[in-house]
PDB file of N, CA and C in Angstrom:
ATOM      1  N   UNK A   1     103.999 114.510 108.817  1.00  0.00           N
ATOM      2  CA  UNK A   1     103.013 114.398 107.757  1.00  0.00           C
ATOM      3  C   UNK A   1     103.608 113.537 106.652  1.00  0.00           C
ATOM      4  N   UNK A   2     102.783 112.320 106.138  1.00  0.00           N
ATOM      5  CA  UNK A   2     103.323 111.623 104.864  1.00  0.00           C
ATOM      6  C   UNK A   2     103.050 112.677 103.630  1.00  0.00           C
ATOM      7  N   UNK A   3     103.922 112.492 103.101  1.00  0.00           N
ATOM      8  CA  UNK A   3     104.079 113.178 101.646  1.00  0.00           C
ATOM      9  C   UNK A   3     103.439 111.968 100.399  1.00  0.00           C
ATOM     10  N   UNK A   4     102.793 112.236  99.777  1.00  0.00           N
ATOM     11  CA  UNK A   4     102.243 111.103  98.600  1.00  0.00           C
ATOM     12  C   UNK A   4     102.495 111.462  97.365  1.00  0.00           C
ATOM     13  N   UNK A   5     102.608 110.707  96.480  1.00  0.00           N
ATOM     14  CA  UNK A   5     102.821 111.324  94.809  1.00  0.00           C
ATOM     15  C   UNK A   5     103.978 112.221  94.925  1.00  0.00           C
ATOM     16  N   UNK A   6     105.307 111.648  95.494  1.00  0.00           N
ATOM     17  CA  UNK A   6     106.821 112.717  95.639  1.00  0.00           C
ATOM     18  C   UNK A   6     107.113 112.333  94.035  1.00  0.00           C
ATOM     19  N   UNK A   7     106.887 111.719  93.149  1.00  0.00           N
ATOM     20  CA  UNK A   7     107.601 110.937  91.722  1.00  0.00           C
ATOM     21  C   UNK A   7     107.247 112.601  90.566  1.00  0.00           C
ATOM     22  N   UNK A   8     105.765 112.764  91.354  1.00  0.00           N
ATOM     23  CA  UNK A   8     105.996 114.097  90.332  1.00  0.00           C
ATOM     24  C   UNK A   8     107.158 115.307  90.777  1.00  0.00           C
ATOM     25  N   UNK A   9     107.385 115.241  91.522  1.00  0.00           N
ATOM     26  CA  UNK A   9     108.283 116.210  92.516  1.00  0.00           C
ATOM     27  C   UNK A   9     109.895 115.588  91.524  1.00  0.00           C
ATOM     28  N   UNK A  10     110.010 114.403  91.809  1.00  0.00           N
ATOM     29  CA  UNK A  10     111.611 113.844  91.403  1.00  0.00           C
ATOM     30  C   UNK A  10     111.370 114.278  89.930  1.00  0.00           C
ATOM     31  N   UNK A  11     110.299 114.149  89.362  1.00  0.00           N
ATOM     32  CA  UNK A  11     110.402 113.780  87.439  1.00  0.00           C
ATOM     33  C   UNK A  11     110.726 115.589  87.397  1.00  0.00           C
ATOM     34  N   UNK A  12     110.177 116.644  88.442  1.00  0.00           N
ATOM     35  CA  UNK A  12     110.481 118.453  87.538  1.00  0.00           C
ATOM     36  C   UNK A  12     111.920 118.381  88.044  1.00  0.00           C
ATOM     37  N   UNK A  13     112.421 117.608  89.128  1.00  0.00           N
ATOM     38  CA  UNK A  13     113.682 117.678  89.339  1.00  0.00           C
ATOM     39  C   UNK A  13     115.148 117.196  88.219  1.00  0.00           C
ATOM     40  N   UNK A  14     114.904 115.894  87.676  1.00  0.00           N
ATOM     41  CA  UNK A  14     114.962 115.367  87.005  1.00  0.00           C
ATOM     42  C   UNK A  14     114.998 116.307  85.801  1.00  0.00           C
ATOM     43  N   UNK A  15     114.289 116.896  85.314  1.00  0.00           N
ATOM     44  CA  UNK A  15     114.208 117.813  83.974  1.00  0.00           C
ATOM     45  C   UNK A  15     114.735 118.817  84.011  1.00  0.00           C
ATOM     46  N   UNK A  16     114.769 119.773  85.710  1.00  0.00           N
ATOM     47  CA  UNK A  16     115.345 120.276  86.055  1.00  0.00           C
ATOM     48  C   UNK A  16     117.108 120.193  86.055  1.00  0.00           C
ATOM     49  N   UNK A  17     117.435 119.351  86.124  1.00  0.00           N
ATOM     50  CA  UNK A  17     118.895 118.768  86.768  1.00  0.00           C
ATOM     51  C   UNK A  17     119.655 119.795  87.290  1.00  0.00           C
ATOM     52  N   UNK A  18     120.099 120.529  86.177  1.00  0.00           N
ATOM     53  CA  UNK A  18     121.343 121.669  86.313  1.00  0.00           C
ATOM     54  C   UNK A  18     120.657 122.533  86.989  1.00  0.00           C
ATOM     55  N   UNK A  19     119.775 122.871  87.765  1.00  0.00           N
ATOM     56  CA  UNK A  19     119.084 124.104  88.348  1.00  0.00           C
ATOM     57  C   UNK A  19     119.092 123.722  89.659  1.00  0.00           C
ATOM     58  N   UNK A  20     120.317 123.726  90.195  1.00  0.00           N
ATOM     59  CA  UNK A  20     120.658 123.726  92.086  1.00  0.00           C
ATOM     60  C   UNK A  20     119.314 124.250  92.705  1.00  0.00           C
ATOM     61  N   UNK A  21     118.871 125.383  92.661  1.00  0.00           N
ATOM     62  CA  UNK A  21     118.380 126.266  93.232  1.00  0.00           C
ATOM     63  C   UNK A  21     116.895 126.012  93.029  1.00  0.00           C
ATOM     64  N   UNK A  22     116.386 125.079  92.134  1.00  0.00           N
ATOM     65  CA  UNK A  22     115.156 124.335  91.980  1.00  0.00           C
ATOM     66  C   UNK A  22     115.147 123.225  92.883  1.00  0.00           C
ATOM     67  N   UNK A  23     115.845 122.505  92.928  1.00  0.00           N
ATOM     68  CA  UNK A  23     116.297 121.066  93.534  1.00  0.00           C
ATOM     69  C   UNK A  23     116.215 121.087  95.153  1.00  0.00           C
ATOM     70  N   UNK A  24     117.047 122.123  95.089  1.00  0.00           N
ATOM     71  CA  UNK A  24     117.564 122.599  96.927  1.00  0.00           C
ATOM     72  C   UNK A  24     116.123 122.787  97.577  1.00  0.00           C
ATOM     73  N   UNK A  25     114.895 123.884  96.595  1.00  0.00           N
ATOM     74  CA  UNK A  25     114.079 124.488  96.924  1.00  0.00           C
ATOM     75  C   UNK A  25     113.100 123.599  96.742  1.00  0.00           C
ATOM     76  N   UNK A  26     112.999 122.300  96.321  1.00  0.00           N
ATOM     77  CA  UNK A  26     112.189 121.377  96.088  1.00  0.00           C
ATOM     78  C   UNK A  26     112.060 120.473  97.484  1.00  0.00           C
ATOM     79  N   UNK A  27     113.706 119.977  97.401  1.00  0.00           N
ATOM     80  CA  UNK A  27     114.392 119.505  98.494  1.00  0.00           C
ATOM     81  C   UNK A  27     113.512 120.171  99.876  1.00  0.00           C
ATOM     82  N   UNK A  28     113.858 121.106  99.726  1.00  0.00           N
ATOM     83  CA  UNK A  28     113.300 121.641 101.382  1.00  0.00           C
ATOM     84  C   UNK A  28     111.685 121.591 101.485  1.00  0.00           C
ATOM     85  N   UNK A  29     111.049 121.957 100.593  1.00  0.00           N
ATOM     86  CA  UNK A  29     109.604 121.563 100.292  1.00  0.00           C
ATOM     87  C   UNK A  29     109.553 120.490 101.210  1.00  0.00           C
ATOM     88  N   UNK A  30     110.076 119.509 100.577  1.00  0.00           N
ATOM     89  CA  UNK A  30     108.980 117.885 101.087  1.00  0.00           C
ATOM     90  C   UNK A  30     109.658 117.864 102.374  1.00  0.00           C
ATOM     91  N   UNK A  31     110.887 118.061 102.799  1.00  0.00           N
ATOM     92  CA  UNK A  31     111.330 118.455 104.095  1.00  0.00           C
ATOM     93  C   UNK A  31     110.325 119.031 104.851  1.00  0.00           C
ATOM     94  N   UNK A  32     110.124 120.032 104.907  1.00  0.00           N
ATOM     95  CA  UNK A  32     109.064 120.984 105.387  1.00  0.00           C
ATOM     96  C   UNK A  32     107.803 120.097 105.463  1.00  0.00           C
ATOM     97  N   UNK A  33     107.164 119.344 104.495  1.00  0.00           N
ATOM     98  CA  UNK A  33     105.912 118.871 104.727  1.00  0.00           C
ATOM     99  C   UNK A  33     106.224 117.809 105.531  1.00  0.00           C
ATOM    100  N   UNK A  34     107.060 116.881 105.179  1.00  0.00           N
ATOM    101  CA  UNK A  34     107.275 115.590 105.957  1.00  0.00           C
ATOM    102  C   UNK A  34     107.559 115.884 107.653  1.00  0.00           C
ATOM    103  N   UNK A  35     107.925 116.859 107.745  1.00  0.00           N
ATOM    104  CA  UNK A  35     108.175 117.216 109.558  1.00  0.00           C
ATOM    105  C   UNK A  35     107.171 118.243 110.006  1.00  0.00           C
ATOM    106  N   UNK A  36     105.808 118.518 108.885  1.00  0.00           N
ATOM    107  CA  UNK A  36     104.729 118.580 109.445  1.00  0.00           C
ATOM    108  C   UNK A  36     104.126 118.689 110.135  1.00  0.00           C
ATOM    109  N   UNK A  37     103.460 119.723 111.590  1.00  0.00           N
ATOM    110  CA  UNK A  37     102.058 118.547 112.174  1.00  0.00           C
ATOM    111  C   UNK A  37     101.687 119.751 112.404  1.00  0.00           C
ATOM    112  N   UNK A  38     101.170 120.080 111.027  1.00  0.00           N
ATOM    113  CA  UNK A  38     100.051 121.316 111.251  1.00  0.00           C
ATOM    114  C   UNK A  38      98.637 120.381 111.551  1.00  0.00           C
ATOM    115  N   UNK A  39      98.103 121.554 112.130  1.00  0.00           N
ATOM    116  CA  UNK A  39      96.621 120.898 112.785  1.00  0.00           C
ATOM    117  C   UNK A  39      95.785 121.680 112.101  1.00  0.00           C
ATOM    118  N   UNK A  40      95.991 123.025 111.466  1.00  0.00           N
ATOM    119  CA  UNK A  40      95.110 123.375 110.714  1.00  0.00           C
ATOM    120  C   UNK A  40      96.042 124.585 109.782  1.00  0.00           C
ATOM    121  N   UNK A  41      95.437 125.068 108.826  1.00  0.00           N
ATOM    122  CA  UNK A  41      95.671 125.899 107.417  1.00  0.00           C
ATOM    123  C   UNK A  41      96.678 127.350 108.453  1.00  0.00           C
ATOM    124  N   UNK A  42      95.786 127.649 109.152  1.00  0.00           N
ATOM    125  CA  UNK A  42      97.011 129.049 109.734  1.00  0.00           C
ATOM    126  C   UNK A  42      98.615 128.328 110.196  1.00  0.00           C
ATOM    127  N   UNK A  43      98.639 126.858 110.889  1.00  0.00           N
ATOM    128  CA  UNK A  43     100.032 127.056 111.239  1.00  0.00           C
ATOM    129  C   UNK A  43     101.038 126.635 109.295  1.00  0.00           C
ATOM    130  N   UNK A  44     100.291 125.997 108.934  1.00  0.00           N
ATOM    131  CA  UNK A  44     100.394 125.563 107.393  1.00  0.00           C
ATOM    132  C   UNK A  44     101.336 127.106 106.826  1.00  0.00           C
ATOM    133  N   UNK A  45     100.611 128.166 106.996  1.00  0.00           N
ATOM    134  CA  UNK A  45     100.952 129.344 106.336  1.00  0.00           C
ATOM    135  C   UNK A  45     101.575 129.655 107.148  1.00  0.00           C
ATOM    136  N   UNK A  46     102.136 129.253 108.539  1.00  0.00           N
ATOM    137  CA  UNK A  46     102.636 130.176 109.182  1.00  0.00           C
ATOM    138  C   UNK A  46     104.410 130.028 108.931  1.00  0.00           C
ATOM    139  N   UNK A  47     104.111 128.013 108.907  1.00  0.00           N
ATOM    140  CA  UNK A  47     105.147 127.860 108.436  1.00  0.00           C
ATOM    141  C   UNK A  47     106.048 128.339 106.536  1.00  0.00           C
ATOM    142  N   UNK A  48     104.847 128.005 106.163  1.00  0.00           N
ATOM    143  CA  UNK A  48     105.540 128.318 104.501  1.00  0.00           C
ATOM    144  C   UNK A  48     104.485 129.389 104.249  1.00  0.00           C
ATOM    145  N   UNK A  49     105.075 130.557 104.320  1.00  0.00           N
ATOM    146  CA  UNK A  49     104.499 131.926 103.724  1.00  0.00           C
ATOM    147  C   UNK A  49     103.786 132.081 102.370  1.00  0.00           C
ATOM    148  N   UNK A  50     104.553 130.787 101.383  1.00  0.00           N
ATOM    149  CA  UNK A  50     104.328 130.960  99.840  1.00  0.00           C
ATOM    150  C   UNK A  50     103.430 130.179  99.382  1.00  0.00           C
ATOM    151  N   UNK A  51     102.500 129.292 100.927  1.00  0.00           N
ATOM    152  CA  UNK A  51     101.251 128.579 100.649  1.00  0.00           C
ATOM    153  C   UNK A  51      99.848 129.317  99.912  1.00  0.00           C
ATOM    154  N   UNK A  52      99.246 129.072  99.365  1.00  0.00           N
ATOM    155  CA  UNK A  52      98.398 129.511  98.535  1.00  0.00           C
ATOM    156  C   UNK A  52      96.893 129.093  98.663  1.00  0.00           C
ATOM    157  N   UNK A  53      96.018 128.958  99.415  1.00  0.00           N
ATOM    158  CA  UNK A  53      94.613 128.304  99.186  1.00  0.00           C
ATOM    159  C   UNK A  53      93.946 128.119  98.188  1.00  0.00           C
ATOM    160  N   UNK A  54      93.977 127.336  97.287  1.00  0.00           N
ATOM    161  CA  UNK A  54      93.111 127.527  96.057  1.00  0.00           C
ATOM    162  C   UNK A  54      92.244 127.280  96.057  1.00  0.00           C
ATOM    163  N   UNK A  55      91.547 126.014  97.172  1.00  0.00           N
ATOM    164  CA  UNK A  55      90.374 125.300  96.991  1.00  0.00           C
ATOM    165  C   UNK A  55      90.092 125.177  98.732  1.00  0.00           C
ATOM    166  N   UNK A  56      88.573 125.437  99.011  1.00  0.00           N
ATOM    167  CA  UNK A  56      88.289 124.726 100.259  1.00  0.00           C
ATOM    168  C   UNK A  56      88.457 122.992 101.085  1.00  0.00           C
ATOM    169  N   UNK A  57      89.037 122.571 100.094  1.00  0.00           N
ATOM    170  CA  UNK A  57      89.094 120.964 100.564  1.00  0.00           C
ATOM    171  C   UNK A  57      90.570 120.993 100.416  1.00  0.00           C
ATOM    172  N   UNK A  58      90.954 121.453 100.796  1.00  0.00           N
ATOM    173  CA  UNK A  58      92.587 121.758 101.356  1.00  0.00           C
ATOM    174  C   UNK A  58      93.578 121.612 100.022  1.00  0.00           C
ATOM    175  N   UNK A  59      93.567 122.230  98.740  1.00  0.00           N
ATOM    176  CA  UNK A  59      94.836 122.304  98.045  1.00  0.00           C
ATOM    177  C   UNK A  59      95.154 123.685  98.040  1.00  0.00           C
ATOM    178  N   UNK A  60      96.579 123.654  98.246  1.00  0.00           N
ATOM    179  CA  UNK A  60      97.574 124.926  97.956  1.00  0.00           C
ATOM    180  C   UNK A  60      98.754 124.554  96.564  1.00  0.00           C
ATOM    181  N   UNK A  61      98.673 125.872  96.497  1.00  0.00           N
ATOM    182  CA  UNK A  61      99.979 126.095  95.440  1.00  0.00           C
ATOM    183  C   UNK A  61     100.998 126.690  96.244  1.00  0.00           C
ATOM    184  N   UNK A  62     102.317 125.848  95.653  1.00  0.00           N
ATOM    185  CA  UNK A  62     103.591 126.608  96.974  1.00  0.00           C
ATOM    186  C   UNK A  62     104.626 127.496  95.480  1.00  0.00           C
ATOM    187  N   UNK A  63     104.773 128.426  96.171  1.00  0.00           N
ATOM    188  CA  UNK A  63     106.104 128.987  94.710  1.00  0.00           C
ATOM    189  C   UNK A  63     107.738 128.536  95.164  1.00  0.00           C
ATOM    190  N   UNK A  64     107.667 127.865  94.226  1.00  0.00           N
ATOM    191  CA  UNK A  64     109.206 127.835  94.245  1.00  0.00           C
ATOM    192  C   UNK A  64     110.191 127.741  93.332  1.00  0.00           C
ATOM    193  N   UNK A  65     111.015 129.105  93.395  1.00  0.00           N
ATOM    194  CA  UNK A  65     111.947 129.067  92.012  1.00  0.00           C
ATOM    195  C   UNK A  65     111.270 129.079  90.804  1.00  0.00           C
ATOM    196  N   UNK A  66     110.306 129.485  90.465  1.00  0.00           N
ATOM    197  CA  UNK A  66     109.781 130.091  89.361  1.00  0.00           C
ATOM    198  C   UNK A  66     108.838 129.041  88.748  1.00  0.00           C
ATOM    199  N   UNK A  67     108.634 127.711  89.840  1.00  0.00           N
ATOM    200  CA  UNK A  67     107.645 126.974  89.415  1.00  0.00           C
ATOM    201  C   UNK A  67     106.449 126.743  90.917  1.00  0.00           C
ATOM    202  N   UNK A  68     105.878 126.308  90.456  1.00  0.00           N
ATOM    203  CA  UNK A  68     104.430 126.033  91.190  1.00  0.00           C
ATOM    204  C   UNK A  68     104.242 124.578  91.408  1.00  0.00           C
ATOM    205  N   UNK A  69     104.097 124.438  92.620  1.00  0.00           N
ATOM    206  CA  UNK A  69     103.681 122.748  92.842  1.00  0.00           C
ATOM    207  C   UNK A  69     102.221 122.866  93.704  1.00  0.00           C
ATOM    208  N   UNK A  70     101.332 122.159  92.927  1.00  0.00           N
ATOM    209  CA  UNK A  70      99.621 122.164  93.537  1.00  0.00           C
ATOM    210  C   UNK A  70      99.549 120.869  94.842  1.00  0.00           C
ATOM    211  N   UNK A  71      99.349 120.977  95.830  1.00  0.00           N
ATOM    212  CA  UNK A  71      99.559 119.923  96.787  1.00  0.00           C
ATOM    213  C   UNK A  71      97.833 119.831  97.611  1.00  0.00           C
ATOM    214  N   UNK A  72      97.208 118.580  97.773  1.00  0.00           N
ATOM    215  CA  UNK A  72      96.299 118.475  98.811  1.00  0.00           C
ATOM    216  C   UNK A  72      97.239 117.924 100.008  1.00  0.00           C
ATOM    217  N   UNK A  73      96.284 119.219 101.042  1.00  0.00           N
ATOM    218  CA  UNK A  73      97.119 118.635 102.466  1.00  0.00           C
ATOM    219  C   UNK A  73      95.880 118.390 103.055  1.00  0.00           C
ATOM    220  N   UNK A  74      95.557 117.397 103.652  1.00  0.00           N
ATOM    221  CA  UNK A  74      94.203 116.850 104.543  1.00  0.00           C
ATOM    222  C   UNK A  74      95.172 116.528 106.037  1.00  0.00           C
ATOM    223  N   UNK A  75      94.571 117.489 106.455  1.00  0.00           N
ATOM    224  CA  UNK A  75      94.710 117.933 107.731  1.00  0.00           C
ATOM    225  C   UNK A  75      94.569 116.842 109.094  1.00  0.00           C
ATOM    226  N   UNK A  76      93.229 116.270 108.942  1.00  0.00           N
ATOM    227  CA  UNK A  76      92.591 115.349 109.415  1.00  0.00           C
ATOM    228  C   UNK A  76      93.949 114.084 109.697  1.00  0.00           C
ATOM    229  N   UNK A  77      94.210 113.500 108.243  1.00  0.00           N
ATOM    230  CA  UNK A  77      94.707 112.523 108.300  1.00  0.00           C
ATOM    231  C   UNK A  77      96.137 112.639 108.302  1.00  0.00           C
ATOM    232  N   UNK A  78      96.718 113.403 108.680  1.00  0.00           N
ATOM    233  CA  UNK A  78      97.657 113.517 108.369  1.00  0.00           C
ATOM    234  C   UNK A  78      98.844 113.168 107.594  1.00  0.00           C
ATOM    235  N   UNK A  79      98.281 113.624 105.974  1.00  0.00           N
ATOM    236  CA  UNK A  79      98.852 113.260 104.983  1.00  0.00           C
ATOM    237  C   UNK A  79      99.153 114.764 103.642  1.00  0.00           C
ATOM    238  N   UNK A  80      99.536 114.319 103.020  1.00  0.00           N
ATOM    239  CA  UNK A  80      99.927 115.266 101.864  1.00  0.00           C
ATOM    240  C   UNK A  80      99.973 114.453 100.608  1.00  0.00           C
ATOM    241  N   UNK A  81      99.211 114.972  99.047  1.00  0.00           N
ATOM    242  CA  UNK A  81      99.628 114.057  98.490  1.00  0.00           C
ATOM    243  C   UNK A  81     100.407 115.569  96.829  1.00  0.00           C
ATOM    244  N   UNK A  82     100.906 114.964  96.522  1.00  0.00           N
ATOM    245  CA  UNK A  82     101.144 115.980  95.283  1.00  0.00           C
ATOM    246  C   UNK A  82     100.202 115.327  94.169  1.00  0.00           C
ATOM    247  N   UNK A  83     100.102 116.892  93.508  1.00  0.00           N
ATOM    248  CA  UNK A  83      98.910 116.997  92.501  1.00  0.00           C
ATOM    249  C   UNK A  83      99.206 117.312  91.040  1.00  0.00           C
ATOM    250  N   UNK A  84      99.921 118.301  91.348  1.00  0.00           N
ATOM    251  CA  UNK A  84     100.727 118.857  90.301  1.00  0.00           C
ATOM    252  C   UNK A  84     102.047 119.518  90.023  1.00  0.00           C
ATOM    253  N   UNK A  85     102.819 119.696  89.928  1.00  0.00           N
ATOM    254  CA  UNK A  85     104.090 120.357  89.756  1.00  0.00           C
ATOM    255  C   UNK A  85     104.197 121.026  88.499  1.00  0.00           C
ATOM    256  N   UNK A  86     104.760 122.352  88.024  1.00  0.00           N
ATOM    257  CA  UNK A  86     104.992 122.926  86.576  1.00  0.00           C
ATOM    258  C   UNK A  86     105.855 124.164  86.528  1.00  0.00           C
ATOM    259  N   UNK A  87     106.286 124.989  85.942  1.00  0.00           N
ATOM    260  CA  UNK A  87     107.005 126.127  86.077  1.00  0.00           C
ATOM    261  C   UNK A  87     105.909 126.972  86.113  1.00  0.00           C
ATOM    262  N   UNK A  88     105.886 128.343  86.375  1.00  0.00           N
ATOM    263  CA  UNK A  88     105.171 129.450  86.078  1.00  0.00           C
ATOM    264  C   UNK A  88     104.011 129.260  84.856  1.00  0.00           C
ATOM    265  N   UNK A  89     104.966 129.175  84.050  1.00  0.00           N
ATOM    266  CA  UNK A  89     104.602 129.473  82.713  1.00  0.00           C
ATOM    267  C   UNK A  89     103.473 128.131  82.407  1.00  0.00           C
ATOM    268  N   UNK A  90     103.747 126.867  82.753  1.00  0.00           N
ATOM    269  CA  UNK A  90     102.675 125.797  82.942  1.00  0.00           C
ATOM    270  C   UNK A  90     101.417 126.275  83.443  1.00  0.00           C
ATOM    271  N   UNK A  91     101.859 127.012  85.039  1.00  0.00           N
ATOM    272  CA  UNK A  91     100.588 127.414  85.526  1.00  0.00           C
ATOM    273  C   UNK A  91      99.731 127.896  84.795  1.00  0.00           C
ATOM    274  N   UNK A  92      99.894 129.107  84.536  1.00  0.00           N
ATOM    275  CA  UNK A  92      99.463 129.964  83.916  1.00  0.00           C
ATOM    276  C   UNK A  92      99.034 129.165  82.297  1.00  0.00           C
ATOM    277  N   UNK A  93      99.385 128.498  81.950  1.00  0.00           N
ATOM    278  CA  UNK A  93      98.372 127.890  80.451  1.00  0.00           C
ATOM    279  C   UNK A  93      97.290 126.857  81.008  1.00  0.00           C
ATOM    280  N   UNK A  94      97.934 126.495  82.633  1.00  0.00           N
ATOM    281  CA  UNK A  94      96.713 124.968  82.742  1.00  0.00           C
ATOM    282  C   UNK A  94      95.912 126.056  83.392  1.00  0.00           C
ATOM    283  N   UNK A  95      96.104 126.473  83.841  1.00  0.00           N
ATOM    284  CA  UNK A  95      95.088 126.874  85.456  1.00  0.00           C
ATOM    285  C   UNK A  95      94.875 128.712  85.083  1.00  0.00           C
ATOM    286  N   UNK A  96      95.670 129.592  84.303  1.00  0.00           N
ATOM    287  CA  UNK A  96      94.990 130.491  83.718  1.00  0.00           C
ATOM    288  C   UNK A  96      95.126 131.640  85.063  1.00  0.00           C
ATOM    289  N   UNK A  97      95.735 131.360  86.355  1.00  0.00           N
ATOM    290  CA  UNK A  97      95.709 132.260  87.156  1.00  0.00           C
ATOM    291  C   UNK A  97      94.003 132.764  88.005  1.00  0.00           C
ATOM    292  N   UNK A  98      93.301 131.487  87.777  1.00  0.00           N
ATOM    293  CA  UNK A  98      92.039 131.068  88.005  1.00  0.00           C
ATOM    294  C   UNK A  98      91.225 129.933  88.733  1.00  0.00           C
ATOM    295  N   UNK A  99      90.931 130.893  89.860  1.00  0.00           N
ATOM    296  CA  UNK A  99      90.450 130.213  90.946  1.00  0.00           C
ATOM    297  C   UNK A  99      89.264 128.893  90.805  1.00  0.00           C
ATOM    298  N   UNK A 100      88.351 129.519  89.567  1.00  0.00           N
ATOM    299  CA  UNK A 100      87.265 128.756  89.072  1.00  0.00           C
ATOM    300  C   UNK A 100      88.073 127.411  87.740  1.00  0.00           C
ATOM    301  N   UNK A 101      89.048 127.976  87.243  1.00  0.00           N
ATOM    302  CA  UNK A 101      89.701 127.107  86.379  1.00  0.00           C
ATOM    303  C   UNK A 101      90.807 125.416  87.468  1.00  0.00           C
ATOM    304  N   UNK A 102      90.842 126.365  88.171  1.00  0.00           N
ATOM    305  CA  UNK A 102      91.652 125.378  89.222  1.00  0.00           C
ATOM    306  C   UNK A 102      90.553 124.372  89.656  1.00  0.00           C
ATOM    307  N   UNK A 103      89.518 124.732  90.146  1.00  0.00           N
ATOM    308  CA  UNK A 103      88.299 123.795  90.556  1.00  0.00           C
ATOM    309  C   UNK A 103      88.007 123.138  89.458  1.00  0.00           C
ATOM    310  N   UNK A 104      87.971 123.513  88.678  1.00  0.00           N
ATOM    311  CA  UNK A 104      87.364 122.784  87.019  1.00  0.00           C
ATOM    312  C   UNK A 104      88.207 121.672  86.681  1.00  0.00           C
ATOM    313  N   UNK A 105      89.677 122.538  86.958  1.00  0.00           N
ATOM    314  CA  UNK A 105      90.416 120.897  86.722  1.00  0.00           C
ATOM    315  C   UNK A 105      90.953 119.919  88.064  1.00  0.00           C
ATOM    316  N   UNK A 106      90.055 120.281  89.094  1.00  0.00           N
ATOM    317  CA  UNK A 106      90.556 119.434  90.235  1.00  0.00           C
ATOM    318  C   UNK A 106      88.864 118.625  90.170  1.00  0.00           C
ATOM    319  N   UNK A 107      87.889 118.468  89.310  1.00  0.00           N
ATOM    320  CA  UNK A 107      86.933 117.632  89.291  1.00  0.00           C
ATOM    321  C   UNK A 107      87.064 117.129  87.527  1.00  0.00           C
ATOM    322  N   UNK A 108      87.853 117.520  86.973  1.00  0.00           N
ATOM    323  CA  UNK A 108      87.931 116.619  85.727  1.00  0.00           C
ATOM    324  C   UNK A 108      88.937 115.693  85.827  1.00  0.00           C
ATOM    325  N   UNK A 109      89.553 115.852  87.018  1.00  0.00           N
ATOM    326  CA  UNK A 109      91.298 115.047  87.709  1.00  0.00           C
ATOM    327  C   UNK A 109      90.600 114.269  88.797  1.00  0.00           C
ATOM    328  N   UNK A 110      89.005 114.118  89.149  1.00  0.00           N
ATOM    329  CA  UNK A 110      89.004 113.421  89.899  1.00  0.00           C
ATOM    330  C   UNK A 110      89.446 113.728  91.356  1.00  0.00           C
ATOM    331  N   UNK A 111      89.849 115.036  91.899  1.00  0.00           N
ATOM    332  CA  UNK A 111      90.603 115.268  93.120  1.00  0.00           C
ATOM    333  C   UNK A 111      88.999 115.572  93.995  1.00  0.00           C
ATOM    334  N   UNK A 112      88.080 115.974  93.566  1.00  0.00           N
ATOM    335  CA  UNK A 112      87.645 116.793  94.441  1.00  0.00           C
ATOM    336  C   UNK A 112      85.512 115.852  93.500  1.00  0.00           C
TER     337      UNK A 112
END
């Protein structure tokens, strides 16, 4: 699976620096997506447990290390692109822990 938009991924790393355990866990992320070939959402979860469905047009939230990265995976084409990346605490002020808030800002972002 191609991975798209990895720059937001490098820039929490990047800010991150001193946090091995962000990096490593980031690290294995795009690992994980890039060797890919889910065909649909169950092997997706089967592989990464900490996948999240937020939206019917394929975005998940993955947890890692105390931050959240929002990813569309389109299945079809076999691609991935990143959407968002933030710590916890980001989440929770953009997106509110809200399924309807997540949609709201994936059509004011143009995703959907």
């Amino acid at each position: 699976m191609r991975l798209y938009e990895i720059r937001i991924l490098e820039k929490l790393k990047k800010k991150n620096l001193g946090n091995s355990q962000l990096n490593n866990a980031i690290d294995k992320l795009v690992d994980t997506i890039e060797k890919g070939d889910w065909k649909s959402p169950l092997e997706l979860v089967k592989d990464r447990t900490d996948a999240d469905c937020v939206h019917s047009e394929g975005f998940y939230f993955f947890n890692i290390k105390i931050h959240r990265i929002l990813l569309l995976i389109e299945f079809e084409e076999d691609r991935a692109t990143v959407v968002w990346a933030g710590s916890h605490a980001d989440y929770e002020i953009t997106f509110k822990n809200n399924r309807k808030v997540i949609e709201k800002w994936l059509k004011l972002n143009n995703w959907i």
